[in-house]
N, C-alpha and C. Protein backbone atom coordinates (compact mmCIF):
# COMPACT_ATOMS: atom_id res chain seq x y z
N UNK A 1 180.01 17.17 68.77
CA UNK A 1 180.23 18.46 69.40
C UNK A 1 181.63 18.93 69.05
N UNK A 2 181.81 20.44 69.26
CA UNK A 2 183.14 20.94 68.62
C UNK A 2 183.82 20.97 69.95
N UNK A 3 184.93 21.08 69.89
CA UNK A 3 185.99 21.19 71.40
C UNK A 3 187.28 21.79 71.12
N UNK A 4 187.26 23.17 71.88
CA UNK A 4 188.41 23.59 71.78
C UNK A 4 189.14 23.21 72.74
N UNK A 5 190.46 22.83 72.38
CA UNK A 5 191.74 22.33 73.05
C UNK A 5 192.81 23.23 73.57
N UNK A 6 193.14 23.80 74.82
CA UNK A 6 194.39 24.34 74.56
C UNK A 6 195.91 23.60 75.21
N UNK A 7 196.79 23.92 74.65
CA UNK A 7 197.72 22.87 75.14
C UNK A 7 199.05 23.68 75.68
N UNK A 8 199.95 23.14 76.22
CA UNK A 8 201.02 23.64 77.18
C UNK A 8 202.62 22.87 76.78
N UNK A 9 202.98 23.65 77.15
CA UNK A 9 204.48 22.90 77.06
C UNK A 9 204.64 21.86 75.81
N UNK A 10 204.97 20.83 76.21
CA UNK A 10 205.36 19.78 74.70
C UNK A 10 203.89 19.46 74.33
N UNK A 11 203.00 19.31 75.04
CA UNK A 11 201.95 19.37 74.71
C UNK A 11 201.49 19.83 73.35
N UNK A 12 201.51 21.60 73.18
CA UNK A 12 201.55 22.76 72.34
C UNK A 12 202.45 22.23 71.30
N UNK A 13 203.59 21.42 71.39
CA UNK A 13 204.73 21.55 70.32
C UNK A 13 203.87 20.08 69.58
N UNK A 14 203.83 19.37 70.20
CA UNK A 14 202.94 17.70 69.45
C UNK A 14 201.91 18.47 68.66
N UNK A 15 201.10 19.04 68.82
CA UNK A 15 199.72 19.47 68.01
C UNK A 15 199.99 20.21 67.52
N UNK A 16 200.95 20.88 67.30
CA UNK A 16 201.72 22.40 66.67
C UNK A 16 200.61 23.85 66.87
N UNK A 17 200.31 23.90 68.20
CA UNK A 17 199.53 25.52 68.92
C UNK A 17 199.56 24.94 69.72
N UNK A 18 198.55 26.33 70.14
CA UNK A 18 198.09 26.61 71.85
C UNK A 18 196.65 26.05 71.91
N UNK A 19 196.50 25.82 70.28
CA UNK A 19 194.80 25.79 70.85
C UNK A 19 195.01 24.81 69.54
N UNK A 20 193.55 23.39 69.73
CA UNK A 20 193.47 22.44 68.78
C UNK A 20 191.86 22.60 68.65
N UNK A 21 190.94 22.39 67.61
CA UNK A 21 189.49 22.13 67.42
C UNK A 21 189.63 20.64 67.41
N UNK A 22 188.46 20.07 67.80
CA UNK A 22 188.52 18.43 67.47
C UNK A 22 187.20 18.18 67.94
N UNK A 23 186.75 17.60 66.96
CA UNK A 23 185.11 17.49 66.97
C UNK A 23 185.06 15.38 67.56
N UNK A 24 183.78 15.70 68.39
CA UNK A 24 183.59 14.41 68.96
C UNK A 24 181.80 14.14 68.88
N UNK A 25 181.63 12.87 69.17
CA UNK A 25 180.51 12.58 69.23
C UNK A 25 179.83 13.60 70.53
N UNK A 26 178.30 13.37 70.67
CA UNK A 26 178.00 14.25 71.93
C UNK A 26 178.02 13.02 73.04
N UNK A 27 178.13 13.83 74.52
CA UNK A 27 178.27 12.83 74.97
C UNK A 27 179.73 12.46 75.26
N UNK A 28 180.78 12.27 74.40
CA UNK A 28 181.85 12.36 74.60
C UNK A 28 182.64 12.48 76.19
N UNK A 29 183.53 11.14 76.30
CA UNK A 29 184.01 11.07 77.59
C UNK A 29 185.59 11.75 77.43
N UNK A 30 186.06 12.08 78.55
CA UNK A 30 187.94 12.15 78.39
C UNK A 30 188.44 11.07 77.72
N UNK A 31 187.88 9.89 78.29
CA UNK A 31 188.77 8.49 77.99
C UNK A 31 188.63 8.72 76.27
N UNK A 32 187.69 9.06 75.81
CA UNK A 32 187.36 9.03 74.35
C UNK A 32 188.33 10.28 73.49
N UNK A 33 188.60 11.47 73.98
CA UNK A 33 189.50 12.17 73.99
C UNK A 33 190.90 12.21 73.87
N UNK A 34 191.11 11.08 74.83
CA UNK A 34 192.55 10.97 74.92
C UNK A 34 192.84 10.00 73.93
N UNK A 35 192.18 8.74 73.44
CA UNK A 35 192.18 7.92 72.90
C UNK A 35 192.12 8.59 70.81
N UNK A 36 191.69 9.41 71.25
CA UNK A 36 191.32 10.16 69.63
C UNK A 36 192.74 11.28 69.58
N UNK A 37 193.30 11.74 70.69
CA UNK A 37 194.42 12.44 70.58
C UNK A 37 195.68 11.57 70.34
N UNK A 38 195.21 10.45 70.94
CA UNK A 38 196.80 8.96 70.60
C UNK A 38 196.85 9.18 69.27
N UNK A 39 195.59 8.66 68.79
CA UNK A 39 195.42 8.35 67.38
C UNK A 39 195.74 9.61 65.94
N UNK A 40 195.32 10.78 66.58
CA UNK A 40 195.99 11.89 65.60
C UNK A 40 197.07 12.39 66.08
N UNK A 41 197.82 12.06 67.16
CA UNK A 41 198.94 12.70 67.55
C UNK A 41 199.80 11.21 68.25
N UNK A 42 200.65 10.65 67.80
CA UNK A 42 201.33 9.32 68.36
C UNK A 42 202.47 9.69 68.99
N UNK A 43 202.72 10.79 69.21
CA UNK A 43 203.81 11.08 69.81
C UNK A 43 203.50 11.13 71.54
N UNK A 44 202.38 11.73 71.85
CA UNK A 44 201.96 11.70 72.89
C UNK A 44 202.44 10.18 73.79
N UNK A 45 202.39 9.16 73.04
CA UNK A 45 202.67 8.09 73.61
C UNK A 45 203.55 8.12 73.89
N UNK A 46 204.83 8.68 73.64
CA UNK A 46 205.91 9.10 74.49
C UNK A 46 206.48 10.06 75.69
N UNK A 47 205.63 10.28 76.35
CA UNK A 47 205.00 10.76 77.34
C UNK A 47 204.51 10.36 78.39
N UNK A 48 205.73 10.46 79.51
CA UNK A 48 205.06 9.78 80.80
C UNK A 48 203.77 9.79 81.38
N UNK A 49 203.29 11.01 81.50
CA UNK A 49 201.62 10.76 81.41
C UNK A 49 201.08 12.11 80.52
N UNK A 50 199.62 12.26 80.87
CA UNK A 50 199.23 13.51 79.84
C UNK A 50 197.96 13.48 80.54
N UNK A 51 197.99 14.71 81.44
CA UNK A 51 196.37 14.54 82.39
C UNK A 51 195.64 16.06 81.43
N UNK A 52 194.12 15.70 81.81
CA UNK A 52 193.53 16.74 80.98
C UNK A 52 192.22 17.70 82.10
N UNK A 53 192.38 18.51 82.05
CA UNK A 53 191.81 19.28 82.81
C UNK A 53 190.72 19.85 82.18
N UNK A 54 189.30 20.03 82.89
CA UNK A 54 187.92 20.34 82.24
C UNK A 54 187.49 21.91 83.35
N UNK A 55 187.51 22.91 83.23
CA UNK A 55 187.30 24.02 83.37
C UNK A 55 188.16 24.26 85.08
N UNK A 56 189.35 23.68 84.82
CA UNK A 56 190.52 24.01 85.80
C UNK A 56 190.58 23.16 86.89
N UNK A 57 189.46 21.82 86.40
CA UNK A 57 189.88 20.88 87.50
C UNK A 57 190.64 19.62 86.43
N UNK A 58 191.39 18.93 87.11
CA UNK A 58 191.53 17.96 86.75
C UNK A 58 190.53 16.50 86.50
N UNK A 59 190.43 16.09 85.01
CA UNK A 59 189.38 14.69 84.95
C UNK A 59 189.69 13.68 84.58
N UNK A 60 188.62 12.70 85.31
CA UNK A 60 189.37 11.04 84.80
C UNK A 60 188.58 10.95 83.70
N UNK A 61 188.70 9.52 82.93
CA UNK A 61 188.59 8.88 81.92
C UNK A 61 187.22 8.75 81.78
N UNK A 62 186.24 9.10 82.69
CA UNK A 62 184.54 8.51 82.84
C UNK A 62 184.40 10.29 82.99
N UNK A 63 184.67 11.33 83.06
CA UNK A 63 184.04 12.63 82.97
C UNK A 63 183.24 12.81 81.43
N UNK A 64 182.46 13.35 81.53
CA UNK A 64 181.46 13.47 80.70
C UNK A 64 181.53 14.77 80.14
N UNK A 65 182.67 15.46 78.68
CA UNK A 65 182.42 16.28 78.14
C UNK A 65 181.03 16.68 77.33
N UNK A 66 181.27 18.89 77.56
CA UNK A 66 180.43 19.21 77.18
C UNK A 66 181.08 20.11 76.21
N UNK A 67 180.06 20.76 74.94
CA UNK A 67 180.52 21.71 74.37
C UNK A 67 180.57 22.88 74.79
N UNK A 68 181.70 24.08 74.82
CA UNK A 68 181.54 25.44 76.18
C UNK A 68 182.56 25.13 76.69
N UNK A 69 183.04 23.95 77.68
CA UNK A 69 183.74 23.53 78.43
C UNK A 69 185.47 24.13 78.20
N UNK A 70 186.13 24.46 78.91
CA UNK A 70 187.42 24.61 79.02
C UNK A 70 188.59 23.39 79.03
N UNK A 71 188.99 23.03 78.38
CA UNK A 71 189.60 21.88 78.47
C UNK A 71 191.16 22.17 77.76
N UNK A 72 192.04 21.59 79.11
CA UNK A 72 193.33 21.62 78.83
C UNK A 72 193.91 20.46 79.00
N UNK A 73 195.12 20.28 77.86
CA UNK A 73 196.06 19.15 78.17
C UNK A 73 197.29 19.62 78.80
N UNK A 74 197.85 19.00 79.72
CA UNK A 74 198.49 19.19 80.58
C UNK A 74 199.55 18.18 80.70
N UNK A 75 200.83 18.53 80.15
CA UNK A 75 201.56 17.46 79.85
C UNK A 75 203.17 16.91 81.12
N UNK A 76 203.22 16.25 81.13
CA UNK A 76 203.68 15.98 82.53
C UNK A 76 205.24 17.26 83.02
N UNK A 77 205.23 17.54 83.83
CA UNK A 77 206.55 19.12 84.12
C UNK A 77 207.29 18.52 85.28
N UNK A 78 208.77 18.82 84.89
CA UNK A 78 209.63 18.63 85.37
C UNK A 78 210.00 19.82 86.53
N UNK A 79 210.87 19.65 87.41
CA UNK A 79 211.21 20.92 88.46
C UNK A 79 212.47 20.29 89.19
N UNK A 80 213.32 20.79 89.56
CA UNK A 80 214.43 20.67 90.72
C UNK A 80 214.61 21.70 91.65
């Protein structure tokens, strides 16, 4: 399945846009996602965390992507 990505903050600067395509098996979990974003993007691993959001909620590692779906990476934000 195809999956559009959009990304935020350093997020956006690691993948170089706002928006990434990245094709996955169907079926496709987050955990599988995030694990395929380590792997084309290693910087991410420097990154206190990196949560990913599926049509404005936040999902764990066992959510079950679909193609359609809204999906954002959301990379950890600072504030004082």
């Amino acid at each position: 399945m195809q999956l559009k990505i959009l990304s935020f903050g350093i997020a956006k600067e690691i993948v170089g846009g706002p928006v990434l395509d990245i094709e996955l098996a169907a079926e496709a979990t987050v955990g599988e996602l995030k694990s395929r974003l380590l792997a084309r993007f290693p910087d991410f691993m420097a990154l206190s965390s990196l949560a990913i959001a599926v049509d404005g909620t936040y999902a764990e590692d066992d959510w079950l992507l679909q193609e359609g779906q809204e999906i954002a990476l959301i990379p950890p934000v600072s504030g004082g």
